[in-house]
Protein backbone atom coordinates (compact mmCIF):
# COMPACT_ATOMS: atom_id res chain seq x y z
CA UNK A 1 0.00 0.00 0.00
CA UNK A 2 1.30 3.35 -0.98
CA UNK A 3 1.15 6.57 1.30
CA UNK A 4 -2.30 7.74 2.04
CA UNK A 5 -2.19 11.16 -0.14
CA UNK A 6 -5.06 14.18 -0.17
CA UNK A 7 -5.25 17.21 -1.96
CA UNK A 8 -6.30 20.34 -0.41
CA UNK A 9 -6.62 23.82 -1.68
CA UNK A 10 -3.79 25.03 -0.02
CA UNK A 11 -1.83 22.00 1.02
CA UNK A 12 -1.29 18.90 -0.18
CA UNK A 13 -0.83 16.24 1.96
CA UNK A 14 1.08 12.54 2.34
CA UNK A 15 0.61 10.29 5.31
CA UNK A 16 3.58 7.33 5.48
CA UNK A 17 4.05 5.63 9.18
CA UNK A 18 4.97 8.68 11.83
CA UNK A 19 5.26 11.27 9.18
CA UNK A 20 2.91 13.89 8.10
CA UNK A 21 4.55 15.94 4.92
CA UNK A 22 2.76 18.95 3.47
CA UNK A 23 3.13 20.36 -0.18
CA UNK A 24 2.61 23.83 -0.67
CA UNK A 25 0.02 24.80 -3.01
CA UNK A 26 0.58 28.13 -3.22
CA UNK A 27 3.54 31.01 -3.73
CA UNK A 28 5.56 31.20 -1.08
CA UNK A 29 6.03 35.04 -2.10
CA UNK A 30 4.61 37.81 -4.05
CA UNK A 31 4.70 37.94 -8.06
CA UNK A 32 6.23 33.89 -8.06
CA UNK A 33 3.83 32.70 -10.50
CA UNK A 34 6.26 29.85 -11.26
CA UNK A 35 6.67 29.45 -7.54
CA UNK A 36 10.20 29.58 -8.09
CA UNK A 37 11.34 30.79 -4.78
CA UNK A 38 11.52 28.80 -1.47
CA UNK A 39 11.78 28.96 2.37
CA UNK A 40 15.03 27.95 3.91
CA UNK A 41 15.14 25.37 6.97
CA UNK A 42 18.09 26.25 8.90
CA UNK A 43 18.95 23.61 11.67
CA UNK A 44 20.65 24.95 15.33
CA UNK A 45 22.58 22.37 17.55
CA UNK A 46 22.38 23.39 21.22
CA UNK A 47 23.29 21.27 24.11
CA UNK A 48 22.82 18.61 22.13
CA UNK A 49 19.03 19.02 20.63
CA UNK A 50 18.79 20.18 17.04
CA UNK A 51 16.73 23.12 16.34
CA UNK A 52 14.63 23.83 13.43
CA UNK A 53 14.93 27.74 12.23
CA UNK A 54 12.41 28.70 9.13
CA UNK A 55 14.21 31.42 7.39
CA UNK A 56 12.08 33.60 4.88
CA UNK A 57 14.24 34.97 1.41
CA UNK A 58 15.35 38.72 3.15
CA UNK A 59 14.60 40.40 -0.73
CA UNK A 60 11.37 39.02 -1.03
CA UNK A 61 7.61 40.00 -0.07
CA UNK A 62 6.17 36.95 1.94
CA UNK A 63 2.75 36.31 1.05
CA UNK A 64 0.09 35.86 3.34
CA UNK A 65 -0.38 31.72 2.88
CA UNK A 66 3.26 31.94 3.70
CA UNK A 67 2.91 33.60 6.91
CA UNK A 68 0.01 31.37 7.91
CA UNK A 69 2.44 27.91 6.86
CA UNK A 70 4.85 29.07 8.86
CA UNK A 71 2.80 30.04 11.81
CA UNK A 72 1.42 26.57 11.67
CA UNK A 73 5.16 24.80 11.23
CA UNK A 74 6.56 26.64 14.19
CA UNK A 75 3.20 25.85 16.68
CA UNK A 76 4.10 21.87 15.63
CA UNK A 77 8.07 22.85 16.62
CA UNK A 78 7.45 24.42 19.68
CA UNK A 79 5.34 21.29 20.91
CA UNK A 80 8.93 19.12 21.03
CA UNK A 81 8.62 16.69 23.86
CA UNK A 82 5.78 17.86 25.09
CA UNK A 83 1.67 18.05 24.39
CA UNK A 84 -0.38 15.14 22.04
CA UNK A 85 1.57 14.98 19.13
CA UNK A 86 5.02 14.28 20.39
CA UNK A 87 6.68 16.53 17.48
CA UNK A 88 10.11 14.51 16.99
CA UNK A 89 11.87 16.81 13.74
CA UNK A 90 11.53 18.15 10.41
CA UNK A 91 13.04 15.57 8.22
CA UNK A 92 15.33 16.66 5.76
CA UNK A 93 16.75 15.78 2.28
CA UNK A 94 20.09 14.83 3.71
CA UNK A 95 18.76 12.51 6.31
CA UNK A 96 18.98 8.98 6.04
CA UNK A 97 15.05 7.90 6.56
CA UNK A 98 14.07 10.92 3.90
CA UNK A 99 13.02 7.95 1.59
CA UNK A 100 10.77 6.34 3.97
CA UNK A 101 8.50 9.25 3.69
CA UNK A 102 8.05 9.19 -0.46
CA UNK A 103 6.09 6.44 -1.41
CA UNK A 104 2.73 8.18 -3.24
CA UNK A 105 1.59 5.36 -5.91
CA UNK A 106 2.64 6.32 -9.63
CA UNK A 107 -0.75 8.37 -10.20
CA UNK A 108 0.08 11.05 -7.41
CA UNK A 109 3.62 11.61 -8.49
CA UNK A 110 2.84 14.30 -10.50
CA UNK A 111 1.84 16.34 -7.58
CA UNK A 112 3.43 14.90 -4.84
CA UNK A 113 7.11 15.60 -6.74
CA UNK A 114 10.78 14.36 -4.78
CA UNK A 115 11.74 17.55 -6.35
CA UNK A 116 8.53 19.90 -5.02
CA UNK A 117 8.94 22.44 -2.03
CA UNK A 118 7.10 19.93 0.76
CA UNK A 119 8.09 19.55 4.58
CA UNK A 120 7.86 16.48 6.41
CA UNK A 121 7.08 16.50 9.82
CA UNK A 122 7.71 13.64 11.81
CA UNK A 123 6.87 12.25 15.28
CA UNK A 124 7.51 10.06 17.88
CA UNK A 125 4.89 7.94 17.39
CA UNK A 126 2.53 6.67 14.98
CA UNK A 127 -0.25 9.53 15.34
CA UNK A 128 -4.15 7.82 16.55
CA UNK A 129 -6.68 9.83 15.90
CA UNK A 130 -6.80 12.25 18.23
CA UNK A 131 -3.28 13.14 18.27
CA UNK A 132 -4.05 13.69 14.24
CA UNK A 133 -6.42 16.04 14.89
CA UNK A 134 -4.29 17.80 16.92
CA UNK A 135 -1.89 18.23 14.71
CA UNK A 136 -4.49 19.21 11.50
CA UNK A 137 -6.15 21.53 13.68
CA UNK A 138 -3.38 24.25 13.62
CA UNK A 139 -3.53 24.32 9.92
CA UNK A 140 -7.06 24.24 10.58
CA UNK A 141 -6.80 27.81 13.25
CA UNK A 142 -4.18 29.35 10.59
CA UNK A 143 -6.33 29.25 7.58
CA UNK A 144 -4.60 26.57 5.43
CA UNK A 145 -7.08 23.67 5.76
CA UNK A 146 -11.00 23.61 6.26
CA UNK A 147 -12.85 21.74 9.11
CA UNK A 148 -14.66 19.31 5.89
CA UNK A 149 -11.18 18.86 4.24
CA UNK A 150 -9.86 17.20 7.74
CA UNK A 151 -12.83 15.34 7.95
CA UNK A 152 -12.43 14.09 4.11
CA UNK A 153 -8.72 12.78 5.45
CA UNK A 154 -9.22 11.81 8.82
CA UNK A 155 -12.07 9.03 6.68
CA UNK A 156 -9.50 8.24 4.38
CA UNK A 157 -7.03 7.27 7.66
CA UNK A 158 -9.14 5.38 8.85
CA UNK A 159 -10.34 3.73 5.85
CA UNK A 160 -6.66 2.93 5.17
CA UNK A 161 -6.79 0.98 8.25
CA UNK A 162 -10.05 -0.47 7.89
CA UNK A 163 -9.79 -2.17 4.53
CA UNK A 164 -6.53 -4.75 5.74
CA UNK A 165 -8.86 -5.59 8.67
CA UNK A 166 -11.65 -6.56 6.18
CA UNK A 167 -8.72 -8.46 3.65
CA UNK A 168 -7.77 -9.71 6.42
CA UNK A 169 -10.59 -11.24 8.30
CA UNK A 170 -12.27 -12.29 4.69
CA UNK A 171 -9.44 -14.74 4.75
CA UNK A 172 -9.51 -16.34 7.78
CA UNK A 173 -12.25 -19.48 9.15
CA UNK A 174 -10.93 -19.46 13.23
CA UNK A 175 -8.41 -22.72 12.29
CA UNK A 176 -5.74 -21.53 13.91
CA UNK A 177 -2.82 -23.38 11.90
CA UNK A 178 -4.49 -22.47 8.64
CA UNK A 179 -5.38 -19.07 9.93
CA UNK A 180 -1.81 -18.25 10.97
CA UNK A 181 0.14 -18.78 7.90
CA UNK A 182 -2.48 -16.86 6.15
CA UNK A 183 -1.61 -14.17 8.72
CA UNK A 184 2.26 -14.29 8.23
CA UNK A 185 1.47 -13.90 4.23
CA UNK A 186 -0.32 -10.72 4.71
CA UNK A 187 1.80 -9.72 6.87
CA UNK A 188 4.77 -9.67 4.30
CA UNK A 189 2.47 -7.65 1.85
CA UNK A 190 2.57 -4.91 4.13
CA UNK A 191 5.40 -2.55 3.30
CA UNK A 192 4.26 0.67 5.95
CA UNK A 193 4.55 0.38 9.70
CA UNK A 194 1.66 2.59 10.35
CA UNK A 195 -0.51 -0.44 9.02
CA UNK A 196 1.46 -2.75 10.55
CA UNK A 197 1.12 -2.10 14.03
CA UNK A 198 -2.72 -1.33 13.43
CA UNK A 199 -3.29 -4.88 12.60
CA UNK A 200 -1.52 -5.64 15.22
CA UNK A 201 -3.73 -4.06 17.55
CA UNK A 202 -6.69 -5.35 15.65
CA UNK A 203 -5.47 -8.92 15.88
CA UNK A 204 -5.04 -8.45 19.51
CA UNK A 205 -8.76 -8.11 19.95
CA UNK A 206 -10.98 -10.79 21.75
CA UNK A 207 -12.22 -12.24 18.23
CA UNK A 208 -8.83 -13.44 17.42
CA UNK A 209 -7.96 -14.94 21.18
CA UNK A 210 -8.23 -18.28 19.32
CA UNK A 211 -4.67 -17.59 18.26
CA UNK A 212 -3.02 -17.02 21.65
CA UNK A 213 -4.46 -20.01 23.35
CA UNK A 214 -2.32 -22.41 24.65
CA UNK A 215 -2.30 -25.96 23.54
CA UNK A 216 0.53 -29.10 24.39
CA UNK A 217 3.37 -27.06 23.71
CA UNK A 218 6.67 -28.24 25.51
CA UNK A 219 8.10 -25.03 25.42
CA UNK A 220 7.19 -22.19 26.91
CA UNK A 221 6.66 -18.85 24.57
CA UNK A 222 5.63 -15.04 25.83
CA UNK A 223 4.03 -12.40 23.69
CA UNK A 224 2.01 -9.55 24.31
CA UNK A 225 -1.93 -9.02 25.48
CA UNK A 226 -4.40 -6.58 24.43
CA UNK A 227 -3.30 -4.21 27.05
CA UNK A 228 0.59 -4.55 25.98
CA UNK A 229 1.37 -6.73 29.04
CA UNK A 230 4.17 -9.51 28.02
CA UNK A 231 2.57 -12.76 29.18
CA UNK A 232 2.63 -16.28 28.59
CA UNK A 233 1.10 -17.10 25.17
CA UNK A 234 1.31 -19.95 22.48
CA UNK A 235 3.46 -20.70 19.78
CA UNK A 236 0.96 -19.03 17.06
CA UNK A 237 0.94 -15.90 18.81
CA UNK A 238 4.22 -15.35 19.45
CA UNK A 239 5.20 -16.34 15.48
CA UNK A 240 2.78 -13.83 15.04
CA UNK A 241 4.41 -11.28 16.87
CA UNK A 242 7.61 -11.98 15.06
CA UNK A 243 6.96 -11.59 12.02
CA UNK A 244 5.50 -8.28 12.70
CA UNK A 245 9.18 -6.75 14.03
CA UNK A 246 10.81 -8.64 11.02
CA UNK A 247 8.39 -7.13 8.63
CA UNK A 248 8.68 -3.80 10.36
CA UNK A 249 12.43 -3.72 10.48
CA UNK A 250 12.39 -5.09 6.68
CA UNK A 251 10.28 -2.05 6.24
CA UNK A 252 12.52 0.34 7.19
CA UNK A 253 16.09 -0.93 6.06
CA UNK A 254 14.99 -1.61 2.70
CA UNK A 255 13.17 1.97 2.36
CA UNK A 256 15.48 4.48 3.80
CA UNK A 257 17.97 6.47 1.97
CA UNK A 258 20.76 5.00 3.98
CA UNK A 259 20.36 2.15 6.70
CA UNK A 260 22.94 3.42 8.99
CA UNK A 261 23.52 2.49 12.78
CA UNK A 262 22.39 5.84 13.86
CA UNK A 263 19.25 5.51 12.15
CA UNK A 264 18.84 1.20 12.76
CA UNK A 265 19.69 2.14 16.70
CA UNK A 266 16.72 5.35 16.64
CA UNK A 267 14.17 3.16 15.34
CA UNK A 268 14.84 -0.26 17.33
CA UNK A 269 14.75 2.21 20.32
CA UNK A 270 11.48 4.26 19.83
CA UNK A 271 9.56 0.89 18.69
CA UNK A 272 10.92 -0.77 21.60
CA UNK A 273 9.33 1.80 23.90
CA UNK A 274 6.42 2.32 22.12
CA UNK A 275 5.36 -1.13 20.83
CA UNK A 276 6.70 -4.30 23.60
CA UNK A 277 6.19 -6.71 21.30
CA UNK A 278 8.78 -5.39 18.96
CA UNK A 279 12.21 -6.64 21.12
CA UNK A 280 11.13 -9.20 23.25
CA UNK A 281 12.07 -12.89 22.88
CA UNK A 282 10.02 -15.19 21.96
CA UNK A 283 10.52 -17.87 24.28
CA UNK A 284 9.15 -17.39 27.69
CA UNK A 285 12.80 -18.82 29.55
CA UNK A 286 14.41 -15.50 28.76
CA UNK A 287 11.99 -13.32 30.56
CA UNK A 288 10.79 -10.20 29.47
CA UNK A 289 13.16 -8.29 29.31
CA UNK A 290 15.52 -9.61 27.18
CA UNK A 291 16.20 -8.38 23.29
CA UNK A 292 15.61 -10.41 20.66
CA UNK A 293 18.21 -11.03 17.63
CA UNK A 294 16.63 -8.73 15.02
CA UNK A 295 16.32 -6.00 17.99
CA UNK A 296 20.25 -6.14 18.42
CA UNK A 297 20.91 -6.27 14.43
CA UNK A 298 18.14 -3.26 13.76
CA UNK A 299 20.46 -1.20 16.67
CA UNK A 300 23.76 -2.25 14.86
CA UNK A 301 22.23 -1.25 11.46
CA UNK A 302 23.33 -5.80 10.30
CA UNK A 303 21.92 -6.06 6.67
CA UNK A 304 23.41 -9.77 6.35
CA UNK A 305 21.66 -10.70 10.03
CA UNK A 306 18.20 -9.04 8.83
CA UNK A 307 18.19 -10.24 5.99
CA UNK A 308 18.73 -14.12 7.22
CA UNK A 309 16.53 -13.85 9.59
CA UNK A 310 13.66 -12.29 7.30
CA UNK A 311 14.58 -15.04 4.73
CA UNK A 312 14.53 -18.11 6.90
CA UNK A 313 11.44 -16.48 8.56
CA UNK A 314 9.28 -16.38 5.70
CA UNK A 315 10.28 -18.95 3.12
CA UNK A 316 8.47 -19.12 -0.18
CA UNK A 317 8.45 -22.56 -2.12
CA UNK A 318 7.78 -22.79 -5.99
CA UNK A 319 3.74 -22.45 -6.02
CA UNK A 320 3.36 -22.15 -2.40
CA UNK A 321 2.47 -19.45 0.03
CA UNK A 322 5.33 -18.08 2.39
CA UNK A 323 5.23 -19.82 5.49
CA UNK A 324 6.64 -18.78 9.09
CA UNK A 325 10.13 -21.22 9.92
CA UNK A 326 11.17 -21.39 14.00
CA UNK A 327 14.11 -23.31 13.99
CA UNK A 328 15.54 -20.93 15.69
CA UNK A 329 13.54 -18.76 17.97
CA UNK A 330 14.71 -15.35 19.04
């Protein structure tokens, strides 16, 4: 599934896992009909935070849609760390996840262009929806969006989440052996994380319990409830679970710009504390708080180790479906 675009009178936007970005309709200043003529981002290091500075072009007349985009881009900034949204940065061409944040299906590229003046703001977290209507109301209170054109994409949000839980469920008859390799294989269709850990939360519901009950097992696995608690589960469940942080981490090393340690160690980190079924080991005899292998090779930035372990996790045979492998549980 490609980013979730809309197009607004004044502002475009795209919608990719914790990233809102924002196109520009309009001239940034007077007399650009071509639109020729940009803001500057400057970034500030102090005591060891970054700092995002919008600069406006000194010989130029601002226009008012200008004034009003970057009222709205410095409210977002000054809510770092703190308030709903949990404002993380402005990402930037340079930075090594700036790739993550461009995938608009073939038909949108011709508005949503690499090349076009557009400003991705990122977060913390994947936004719910509260936290996105947070955000969209301060373009909302500085005149760049209407109330009916949120409304149009807080639907389409939700409709983006709504339609894998329908594909999803459509395939499934409660068999739980059946059901779960029919699981994994949607799972690797999923190439955004916003999606991803929807369905996980959807799958965690009481309809799909079937899946974490506990047969004859001789070992012993752990996984995560519907409340996030790590408890003892079954087998199933905790495959589950795993091939959600190997799809995730596939995700993101194989869409960045650069898959760098910095970037493998920022990610590992934030889904660790946001999602607990991301680092955890699967079987219950390391306790809960030990990392799993693809938790330590995300931090170190290991292509070769993620990619064996995605490989040997999901193994496709000529005219068969890809199935989930635990020989080795991590």
């Amino acid at each position: 599934m490609p980013a979730l675009t809309f197009k607004g009178k004044y502002v475009n936007i795209s919608y990719a896992d914790d990233t809102l970005t924002f196109y520009p309709t309009f001239a940034y200043y007077e007399n650009d009909t071509e639109h020729k003529f940009r803001n500057c981002l400057n970034v500030v290091k102090a005591c060891g935070n970054l700092n995002f500075v919008i600069k406006r072009l000194d010989d130029k007349k601002s226009t008012q849609e200008n004034e009003q985009f970057i009222s709205a881009l410095e409210s977002i900034n000054s809510k770092k760390s703190a308030g709903s949204c949990l404002y993380d940065k402005f990402v930037m061409r340079c930075d090594d996840d700036h790739m993550l944040y461009h995938r608009e299906n073939n038909a949108d590229q011709s508005v949503f262009k690499l090349d076009a003046s557009h400003w991705h703001i990122k977060f913390n977290l994947i936004l719910n929806q509260e936290q996105m209507n947070d955000v969209l109301n301060i373009f909302i209170s500085n005149g760049l969006l209407a109330v009916e054109e949120k409304n149009t994409f807080i639907t389409a949000v939700n409709y983006r989440y709504s339609q894998n839980h329908e594909q999803l469920t459509a395939l499934l008859s409660n068999e739980k052996e059946t059901d779960t390799n029919k699981i994994l294989t949607f799972i690797t269709t999923c190439q955004d994380n916003d999606v991803l850990v929807n369905l996980h939360h959807y799958l965690t519901t009481e309809k799909f319990d079937y899946l974490r009950e506990i047969s004859d097992e001789k070992i012993a696995y752990q996984g995560t409830n519907r409340n996030g608690q790590i408890v003892k589960t079954s087998k199933t469940w905790a495959q589950i679970e795993k091939a959600f942080t190997l799809q995730i981490s596939h995700n993101i090393q194989t869409q960045c710009t650069q898959f760098t340690s910095e970037l493998g160690k920022t990610y590992a980190t934030r889904l660790d504390n946001q999602y607990t079924f991301f680092a955890i080991k699967r079987k219950a005899k390391h306790g809960p708080t030990a990392k799993s292998k693809t938790y330590e090779a995300m931090t170190n930035a290991d292509e070769n180790i993620l990619n064996q372990k995605y490989e040997k996790a999901f193994v496709t045979e000529s005219g068969s479906l890809p199935t989930f492998t635990t020989k080795r549980q991590s």
